[in-house]
C-alpha atoms as a PDB file:
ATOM      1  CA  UNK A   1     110.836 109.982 174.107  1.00  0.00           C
ATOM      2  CA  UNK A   2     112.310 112.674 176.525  1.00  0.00           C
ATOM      3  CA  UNK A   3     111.548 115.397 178.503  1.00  0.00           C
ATOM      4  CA  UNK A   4     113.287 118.627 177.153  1.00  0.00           C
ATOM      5  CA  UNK A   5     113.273 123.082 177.867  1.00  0.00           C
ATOM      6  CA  UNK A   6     113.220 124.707 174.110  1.00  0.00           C
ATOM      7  CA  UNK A   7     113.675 127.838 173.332  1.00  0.00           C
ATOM      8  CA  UNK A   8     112.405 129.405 176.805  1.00  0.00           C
ATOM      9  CA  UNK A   9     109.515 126.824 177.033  1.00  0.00           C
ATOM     10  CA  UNK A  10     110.685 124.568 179.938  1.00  0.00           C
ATOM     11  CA  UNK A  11     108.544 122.089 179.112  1.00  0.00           C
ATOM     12  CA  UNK A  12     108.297 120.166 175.904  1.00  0.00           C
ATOM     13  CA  UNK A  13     108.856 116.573 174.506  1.00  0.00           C
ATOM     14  CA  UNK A  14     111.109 115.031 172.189  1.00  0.00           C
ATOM     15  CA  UNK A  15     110.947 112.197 169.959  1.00  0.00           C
ATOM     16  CA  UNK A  16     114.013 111.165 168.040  1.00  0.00           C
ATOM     17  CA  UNK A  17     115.375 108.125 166.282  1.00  0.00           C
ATOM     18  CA  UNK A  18     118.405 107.807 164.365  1.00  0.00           C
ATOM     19  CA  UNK A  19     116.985 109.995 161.227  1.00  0.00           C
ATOM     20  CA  UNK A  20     114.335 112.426 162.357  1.00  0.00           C
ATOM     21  CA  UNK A  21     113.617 114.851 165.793  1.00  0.00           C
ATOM     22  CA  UNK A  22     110.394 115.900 166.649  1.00  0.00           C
ATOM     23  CA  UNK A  23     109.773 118.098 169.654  1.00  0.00           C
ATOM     24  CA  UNK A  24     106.235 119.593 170.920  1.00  0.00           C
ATOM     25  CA  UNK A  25     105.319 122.237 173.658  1.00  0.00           C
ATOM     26  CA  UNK A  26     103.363 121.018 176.580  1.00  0.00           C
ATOM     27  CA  UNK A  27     103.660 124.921 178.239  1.00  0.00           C
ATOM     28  CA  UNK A  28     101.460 126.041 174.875  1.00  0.00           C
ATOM     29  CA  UNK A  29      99.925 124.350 172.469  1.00  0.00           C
ATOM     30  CA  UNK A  30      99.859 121.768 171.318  1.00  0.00           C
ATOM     31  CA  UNK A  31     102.614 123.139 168.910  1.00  0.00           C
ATOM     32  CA  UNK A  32     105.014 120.667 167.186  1.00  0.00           C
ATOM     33  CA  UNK A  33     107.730 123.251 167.223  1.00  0.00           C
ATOM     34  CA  UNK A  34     110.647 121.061 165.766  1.00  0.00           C
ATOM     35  CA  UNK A  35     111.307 119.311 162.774  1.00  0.00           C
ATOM     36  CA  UNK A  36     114.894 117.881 161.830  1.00  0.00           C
ATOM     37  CA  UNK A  37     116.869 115.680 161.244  1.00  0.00           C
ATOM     38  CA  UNK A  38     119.134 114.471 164.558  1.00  0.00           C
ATOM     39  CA  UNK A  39     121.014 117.942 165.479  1.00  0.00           C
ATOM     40  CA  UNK A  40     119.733 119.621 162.621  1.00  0.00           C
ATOM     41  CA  UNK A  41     117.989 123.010 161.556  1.00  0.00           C
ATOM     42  CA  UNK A  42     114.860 123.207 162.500  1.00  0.00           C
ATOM     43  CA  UNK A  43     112.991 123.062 159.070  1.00  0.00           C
ATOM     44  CA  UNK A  44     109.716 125.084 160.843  1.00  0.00           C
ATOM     45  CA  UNK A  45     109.518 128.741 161.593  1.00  0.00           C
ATOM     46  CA  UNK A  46     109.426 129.811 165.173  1.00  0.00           C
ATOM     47  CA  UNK A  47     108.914 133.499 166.400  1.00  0.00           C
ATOM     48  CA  UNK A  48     111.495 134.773 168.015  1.00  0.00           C
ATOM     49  CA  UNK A  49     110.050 137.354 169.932  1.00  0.00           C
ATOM     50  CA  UNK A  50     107.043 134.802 170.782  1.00  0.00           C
ATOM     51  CA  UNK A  51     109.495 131.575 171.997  1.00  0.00           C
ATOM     52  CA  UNK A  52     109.189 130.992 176.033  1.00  0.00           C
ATOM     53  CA  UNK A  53     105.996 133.333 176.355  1.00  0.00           C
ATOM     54  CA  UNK A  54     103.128 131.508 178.152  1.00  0.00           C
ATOM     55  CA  UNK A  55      99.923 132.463 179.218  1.00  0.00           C
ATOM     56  CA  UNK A  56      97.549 135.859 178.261  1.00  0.00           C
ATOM     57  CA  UNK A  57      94.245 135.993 176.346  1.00  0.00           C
ATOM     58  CA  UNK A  58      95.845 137.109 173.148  1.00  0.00           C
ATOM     59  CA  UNK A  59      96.140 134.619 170.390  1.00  0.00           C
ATOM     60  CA  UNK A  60     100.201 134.003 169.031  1.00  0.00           C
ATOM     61  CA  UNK A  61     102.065 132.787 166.273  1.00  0.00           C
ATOM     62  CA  UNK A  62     104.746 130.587 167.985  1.00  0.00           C
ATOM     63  CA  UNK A  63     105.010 129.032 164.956  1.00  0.00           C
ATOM     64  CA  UNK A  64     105.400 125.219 164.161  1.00  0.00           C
ATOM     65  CA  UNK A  65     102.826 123.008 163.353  1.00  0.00           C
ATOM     66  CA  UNK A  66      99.049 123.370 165.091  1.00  0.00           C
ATOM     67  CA  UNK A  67      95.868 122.145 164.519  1.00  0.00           C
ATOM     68  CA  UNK A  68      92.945 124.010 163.628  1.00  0.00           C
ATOM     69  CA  UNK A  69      89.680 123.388 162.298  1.00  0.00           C
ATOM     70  CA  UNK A  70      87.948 124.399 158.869  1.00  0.00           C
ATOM     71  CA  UNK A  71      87.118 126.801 157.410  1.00  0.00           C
ATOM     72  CA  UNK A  72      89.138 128.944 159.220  1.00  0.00           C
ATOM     73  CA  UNK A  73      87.814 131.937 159.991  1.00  0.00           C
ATOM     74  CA  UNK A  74      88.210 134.686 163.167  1.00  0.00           C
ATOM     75  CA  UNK A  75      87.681 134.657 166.292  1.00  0.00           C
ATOM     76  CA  UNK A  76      86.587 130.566 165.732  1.00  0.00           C
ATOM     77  CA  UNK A  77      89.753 129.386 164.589  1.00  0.00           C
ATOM     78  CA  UNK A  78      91.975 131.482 166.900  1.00  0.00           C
ATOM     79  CA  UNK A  79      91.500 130.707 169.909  1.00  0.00           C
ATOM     80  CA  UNK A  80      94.441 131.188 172.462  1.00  0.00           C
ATOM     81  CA  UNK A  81      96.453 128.472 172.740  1.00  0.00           C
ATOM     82  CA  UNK A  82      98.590 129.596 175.700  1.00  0.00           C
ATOM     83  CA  UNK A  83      97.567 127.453 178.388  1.00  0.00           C
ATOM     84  CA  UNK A  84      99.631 123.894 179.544  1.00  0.00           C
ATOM     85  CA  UNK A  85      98.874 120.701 177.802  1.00  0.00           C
ATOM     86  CA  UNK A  86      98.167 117.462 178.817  1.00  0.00           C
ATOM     87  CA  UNK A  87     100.757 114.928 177.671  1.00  0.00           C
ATOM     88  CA  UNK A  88     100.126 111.039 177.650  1.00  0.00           C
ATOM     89  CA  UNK A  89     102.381 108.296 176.803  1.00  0.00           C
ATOM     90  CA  UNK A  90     100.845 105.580 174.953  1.00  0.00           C
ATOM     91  CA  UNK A  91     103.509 103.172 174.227  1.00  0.00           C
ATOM     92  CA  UNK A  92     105.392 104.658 170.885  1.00  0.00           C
ATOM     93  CA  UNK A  93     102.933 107.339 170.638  1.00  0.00           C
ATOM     94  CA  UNK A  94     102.794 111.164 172.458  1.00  0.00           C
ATOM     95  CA  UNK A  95      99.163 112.191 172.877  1.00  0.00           C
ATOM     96  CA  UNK A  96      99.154 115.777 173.479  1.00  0.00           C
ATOM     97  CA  UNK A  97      95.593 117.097 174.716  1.00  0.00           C
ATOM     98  CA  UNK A  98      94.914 120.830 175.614  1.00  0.00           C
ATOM     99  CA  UNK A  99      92.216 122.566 177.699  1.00  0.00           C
ATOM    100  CA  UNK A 100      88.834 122.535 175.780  1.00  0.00           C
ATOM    101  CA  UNK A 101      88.453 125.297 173.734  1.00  0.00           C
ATOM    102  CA  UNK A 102      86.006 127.741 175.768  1.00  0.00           C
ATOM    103  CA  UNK A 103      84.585 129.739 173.277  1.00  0.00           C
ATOM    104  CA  UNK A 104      83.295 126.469 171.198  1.00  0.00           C
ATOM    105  CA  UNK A 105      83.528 123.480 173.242  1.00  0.00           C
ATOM    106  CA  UNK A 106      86.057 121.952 170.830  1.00  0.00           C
ATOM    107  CA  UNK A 107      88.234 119.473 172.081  1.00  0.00           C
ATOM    108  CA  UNK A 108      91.596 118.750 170.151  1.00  0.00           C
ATOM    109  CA  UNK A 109      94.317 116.233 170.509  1.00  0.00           C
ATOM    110  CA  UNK A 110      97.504 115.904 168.835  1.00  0.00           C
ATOM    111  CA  UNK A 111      98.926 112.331 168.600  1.00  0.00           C
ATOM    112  CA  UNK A 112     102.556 111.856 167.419  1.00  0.00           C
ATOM    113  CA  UNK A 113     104.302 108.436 166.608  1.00  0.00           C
ATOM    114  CA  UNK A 114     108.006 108.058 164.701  1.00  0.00           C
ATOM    115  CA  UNK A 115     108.094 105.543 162.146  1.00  0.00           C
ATOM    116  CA  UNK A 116     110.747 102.939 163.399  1.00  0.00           C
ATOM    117  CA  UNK A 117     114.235 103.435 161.645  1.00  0.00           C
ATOM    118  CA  UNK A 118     112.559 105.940 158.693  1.00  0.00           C
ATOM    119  CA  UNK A 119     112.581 109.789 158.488  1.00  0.00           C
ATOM    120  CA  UNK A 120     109.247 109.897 159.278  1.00  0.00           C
ATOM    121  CA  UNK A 121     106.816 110.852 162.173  1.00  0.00           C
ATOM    122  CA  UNK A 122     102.883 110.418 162.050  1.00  0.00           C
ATOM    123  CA  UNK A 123     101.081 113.111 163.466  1.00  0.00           C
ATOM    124  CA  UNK A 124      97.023 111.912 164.029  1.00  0.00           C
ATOM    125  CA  UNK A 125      94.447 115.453 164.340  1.00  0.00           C
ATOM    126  CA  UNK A 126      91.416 114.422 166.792  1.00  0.00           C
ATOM    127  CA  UNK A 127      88.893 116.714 167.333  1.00  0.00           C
ATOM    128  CA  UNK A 128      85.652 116.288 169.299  1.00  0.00           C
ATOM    129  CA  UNK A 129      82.840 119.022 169.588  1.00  0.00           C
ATOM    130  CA  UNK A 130      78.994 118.325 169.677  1.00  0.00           C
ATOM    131  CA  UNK A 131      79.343 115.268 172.415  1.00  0.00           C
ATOM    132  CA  UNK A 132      81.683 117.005 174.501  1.00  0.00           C
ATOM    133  CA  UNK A 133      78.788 119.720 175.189  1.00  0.00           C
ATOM    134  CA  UNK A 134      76.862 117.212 176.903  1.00  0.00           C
ATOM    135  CA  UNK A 135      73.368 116.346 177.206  1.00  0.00           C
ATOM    136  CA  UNK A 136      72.176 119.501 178.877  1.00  0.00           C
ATOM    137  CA  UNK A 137      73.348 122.467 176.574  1.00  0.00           C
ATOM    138  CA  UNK A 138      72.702 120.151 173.423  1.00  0.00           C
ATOM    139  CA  UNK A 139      68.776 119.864 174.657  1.00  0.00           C
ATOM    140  CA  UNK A 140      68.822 123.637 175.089  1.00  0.00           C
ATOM    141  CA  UNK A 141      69.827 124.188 171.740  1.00  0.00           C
ATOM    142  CA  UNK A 142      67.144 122.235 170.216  1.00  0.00           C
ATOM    143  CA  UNK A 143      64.459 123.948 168.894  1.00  0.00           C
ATOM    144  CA  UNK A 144      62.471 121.628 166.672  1.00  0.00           C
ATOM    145  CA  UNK A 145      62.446 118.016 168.272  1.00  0.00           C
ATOM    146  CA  UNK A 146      62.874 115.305 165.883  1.00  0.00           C
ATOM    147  CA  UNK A 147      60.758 113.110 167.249  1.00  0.00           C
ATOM    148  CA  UNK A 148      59.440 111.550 164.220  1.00  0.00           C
ATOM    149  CA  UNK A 149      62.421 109.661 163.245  1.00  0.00           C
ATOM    150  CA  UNK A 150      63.538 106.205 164.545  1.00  0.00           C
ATOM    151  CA  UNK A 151      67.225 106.220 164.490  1.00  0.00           C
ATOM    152  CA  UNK A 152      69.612 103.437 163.557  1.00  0.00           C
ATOM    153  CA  UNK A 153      73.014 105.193 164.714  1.00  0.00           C
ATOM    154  CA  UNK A 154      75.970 103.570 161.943  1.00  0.00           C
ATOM    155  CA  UNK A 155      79.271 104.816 163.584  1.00  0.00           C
ATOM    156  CA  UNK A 156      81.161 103.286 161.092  1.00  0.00           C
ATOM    157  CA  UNK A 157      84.792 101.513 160.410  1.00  0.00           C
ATOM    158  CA  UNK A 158      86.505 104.969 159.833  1.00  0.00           C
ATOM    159  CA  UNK A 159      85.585 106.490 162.858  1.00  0.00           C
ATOM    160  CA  UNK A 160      86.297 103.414 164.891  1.00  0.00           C
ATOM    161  CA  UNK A 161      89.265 101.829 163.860  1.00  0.00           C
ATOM    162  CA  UNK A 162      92.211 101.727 164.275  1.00  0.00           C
ATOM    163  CA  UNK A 163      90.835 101.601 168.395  1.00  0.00           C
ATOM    164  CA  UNK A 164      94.630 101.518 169.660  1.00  0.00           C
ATOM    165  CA  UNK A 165      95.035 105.599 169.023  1.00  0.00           C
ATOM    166  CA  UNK A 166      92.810 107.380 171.664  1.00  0.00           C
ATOM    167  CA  UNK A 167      89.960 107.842 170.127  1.00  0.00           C
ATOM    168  CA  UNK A 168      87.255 109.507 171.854  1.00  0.00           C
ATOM    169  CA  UNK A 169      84.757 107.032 171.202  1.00  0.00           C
ATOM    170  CA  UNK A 170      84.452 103.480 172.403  1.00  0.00           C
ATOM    171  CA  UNK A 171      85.494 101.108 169.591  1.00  0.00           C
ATOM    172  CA  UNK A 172      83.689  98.196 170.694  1.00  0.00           C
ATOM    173  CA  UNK A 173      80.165  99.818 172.019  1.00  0.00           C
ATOM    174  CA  UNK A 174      80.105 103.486 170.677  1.00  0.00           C
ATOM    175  CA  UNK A 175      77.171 105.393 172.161  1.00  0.00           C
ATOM    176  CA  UNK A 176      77.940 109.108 170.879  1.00  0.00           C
ATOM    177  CA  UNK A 177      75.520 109.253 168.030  1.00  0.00           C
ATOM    178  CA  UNK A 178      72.417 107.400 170.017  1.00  0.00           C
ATOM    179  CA  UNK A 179      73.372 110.069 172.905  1.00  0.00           C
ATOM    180  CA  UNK A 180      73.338 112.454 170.088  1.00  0.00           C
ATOM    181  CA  UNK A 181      70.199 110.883 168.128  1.00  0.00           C
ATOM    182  CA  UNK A 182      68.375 110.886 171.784  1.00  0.00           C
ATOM    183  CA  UNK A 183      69.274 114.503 172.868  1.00  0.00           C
ATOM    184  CA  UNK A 184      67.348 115.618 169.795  1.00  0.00           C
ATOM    185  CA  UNK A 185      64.026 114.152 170.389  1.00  0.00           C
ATOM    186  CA  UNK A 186      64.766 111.092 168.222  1.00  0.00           C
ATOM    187  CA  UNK A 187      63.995 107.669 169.028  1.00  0.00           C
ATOM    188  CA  UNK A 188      67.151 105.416 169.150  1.00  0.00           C
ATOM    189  CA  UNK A 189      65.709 101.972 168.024  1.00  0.00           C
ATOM    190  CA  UNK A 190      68.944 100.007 167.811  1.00  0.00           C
ATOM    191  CA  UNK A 191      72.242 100.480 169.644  1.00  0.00           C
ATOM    192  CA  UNK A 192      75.980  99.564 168.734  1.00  0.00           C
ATOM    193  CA  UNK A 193      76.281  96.802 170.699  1.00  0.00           C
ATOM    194  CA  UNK A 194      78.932  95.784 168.330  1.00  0.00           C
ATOM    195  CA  UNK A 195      79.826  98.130 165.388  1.00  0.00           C
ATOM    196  CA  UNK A 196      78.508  97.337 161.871  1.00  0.00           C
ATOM    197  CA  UNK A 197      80.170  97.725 158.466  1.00  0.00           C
ATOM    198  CA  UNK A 198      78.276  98.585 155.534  1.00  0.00           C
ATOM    199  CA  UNK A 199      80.664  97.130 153.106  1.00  0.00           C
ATOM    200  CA  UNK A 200      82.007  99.753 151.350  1.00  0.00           C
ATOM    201  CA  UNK A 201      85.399  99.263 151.916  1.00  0.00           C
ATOM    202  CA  UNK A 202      85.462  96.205 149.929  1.00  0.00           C
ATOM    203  CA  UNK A 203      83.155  97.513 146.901  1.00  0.00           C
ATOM    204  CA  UNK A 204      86.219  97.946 144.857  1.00  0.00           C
ATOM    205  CA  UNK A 205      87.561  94.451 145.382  1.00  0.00           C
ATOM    206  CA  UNK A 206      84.588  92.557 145.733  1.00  0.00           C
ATOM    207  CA  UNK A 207      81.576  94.054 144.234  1.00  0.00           C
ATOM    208  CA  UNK A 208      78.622  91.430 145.274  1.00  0.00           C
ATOM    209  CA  UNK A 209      80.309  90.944 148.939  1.00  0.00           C
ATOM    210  CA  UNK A 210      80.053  94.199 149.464  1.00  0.00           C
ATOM    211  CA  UNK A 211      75.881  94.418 148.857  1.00  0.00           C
ATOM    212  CA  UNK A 212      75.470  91.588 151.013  1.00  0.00           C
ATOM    213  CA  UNK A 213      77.329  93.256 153.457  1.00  0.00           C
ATOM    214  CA  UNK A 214      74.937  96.588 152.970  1.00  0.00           C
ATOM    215  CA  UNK A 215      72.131  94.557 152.843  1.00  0.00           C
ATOM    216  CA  UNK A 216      72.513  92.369 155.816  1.00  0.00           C
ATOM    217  CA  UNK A 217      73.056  95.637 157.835  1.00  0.00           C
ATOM    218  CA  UNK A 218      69.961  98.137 156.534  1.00  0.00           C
ATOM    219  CA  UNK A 219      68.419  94.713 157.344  1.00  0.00           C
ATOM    220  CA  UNK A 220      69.134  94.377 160.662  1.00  0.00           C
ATOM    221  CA  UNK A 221      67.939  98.371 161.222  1.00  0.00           C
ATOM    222  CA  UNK A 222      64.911  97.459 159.034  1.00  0.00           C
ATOM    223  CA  UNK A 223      63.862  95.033 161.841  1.00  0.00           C
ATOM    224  CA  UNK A 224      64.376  96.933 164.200  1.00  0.00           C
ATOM    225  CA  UNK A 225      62.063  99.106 163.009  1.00  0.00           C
ATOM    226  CA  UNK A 226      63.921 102.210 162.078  1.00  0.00           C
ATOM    227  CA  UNK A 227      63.307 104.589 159.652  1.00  0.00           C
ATOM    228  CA  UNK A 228      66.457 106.688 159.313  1.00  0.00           C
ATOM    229  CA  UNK A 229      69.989 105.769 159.607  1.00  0.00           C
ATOM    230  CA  UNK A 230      72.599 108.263 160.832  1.00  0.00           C
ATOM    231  CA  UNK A 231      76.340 108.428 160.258  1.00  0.00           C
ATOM    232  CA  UNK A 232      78.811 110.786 160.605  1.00  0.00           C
ATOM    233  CA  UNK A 233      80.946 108.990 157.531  1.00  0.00           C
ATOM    234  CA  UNK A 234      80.870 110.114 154.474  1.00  0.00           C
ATOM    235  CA  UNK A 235      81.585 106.974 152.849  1.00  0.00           C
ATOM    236  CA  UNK A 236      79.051 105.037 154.988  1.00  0.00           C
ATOM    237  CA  UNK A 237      76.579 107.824 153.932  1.00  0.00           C
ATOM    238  CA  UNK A 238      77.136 107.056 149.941  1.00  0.00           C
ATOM    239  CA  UNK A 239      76.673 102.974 150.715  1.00  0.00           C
ATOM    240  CA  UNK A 240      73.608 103.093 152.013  1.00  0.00           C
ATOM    241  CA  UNK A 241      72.288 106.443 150.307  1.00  0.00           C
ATOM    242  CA  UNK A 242      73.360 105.600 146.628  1.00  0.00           C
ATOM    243  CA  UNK A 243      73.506 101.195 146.721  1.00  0.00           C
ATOM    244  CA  UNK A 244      71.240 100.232 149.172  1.00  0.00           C
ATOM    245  CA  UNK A 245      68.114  98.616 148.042  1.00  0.00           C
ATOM    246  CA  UNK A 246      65.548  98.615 150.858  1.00  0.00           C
ATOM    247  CA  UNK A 247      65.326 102.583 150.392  1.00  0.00           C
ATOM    248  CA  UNK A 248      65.786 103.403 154.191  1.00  0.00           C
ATOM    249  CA  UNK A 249      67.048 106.784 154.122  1.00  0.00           C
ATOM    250  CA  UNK A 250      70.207 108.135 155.796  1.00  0.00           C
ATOM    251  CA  UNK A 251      71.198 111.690 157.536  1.00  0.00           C
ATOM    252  CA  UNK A 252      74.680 112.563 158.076  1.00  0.00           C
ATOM    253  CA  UNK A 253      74.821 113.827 161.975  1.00  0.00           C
ATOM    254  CA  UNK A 254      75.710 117.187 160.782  1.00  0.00           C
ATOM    255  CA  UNK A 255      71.869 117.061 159.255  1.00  0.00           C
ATOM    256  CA  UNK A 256      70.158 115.922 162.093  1.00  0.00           C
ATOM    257  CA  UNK A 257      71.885 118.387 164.392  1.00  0.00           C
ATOM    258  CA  UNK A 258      70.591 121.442 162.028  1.00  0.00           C
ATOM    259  CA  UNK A 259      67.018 119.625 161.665  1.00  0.00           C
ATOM    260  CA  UNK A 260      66.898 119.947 165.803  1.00  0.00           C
ATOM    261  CA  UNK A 261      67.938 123.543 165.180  1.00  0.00           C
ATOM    262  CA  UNK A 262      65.526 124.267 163.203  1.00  0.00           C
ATOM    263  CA  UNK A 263      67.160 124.534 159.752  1.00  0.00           C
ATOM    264  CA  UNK A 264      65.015 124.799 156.875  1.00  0.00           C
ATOM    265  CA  UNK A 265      65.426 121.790 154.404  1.00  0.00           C
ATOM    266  CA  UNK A 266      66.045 123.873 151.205  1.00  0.00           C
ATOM    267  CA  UNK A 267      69.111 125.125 153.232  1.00  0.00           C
ATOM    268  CA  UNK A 268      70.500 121.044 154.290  1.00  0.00           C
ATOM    269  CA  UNK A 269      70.097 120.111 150.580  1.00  0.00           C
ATOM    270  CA  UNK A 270      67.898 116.923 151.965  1.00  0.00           C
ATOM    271  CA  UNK A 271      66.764 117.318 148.299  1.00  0.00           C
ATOM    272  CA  UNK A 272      69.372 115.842 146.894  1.00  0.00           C
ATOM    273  CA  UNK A 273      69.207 112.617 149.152  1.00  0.00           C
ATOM    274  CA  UNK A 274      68.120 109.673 146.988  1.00  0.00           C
ATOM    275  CA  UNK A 275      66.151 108.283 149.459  1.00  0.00           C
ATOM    276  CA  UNK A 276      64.160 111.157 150.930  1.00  0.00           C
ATOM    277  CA  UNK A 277      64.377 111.842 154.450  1.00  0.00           C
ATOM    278  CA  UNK A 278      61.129 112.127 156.684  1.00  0.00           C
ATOM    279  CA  UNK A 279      60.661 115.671 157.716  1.00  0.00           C
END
């Protein structure tokens, strides 16, 4: 890993082993503006007229790789990213992190680690949006307090693990979706003092220790007396809404931020839930 100018941008970094070269802005950005083999064309586009400019409140090209978020659509998904960027080392791994985005609070990070002796590099897209708001401007957007529902927050493996790649959440005690839960009227009956899996990982391999595993969780939230369990997994959300057999239901945090909002139900599609939510 080494400090390097390209192309007018004095600083970037670059990653190299004996079969692939990776370099990535820090003066814009994130971009990953290089992609070769050692000495080798660079197999991404880069504007030629745009290389070396920094700075300005239009949006540019540059060209390389950068992360955005879906669907894309303007102004959202072009927001200028001319500004310097943050650049950690994290043993193998480059974390580039730039200034959160102003006009939606998003927060990205790039994370780049070469595969040892292959052609390969792993590039890792982490974005973070409704926590980084914070407590204040999340309660000011709520318009319809859900204050009816006892939450169970279920994190899940996915969003957890692996914990050695800067994730924004803590891997061990992970308190984004009870802050989350709790800053929109909902009561947060049970914490992640120790994340839970609900056993869907294994369901292809081992069918029956995979329902114990579902069941010993929605148990544990049962006594705890919740009557909702929220997720922001997808495959977490199937476990307990399709397999589960204590009929608890289950929101996806996407949900229960719109319910706070005010959405109607019609418009969430809470009628396709098979275990009905409490509205």
């Amino acid at each position: 890993m080494q400090k390097v100018a390209y192309r007018g941008w004095q600083n970037a970094y670059r990653l190299a082993n004996d079969r692939i070269e990776v370099v990535a802005t820090l003066d814009v950005g994130p971009r990953v503006i290089h992609l070769s083999v050692p000495g080798g064309e660079n197999l991404f586009g880069v504007m030629p007229e745009q290389a070396g400019l920094t700075g300005g409140d239009e949006w540019r090209l540059y060209g390389g790789h950068r992360f955005w978020h879906s669907p894309e659509a303007k102004p959202r998904t072009y927001f200028p990213d001319n500004t310097p960027v943050e650049a950690v080392i994290d043993g193998d791994t480059l974390r580039l992190i730039p200034p959160v985005e102003t006009t939606t609070g998003i927060q990205k990070e790039i994370d780049l680690t070469l595969i040892d002796g292959q052609p390969q590099v792993e590039v890792r897209h982490i974005l973070e949006k409704v926590h980084s708001l914070g407590e204040d401007k999340l309660r000011s957007m709520v318009s319809c307090e859900q204050s009816g529902l006892k939450i169970a927050p279920h994190t899940g493996c996915h969003f957890l693990r692996p914990s050695g790649i800067g994730l924004p959440e803590d891997p061990i005690a992970p308190a984004m979706l009870a802050d989350i839960a709790s800053w929109s009227g909902a009561e947060v009956v049970n914490k992640e003092f120790w994340p839970e899996c609900c056993g869907g990982g294994v369901s292809s391999v081992d069918e029956g220790l995979s329902s114990r595993m579902l069941e010993r969780v929605a148990g544990i939230y049962r006594a705890k007396g919740a009557n909702c369990i929220l997720t922001p997994c997808p495959f977490c959300f199937s476990q307990f809404d399709l397999r589960q057999k204590g009929g608890l239901p289950v929101l996806y945090i996407t949900e229960l931020i719109a319910m706070a909002m005010a959405a109607p139900a019609e418009r969430l599609g809470l009628r396709y839930h098979r275990v009905k939510v409490m509205q």
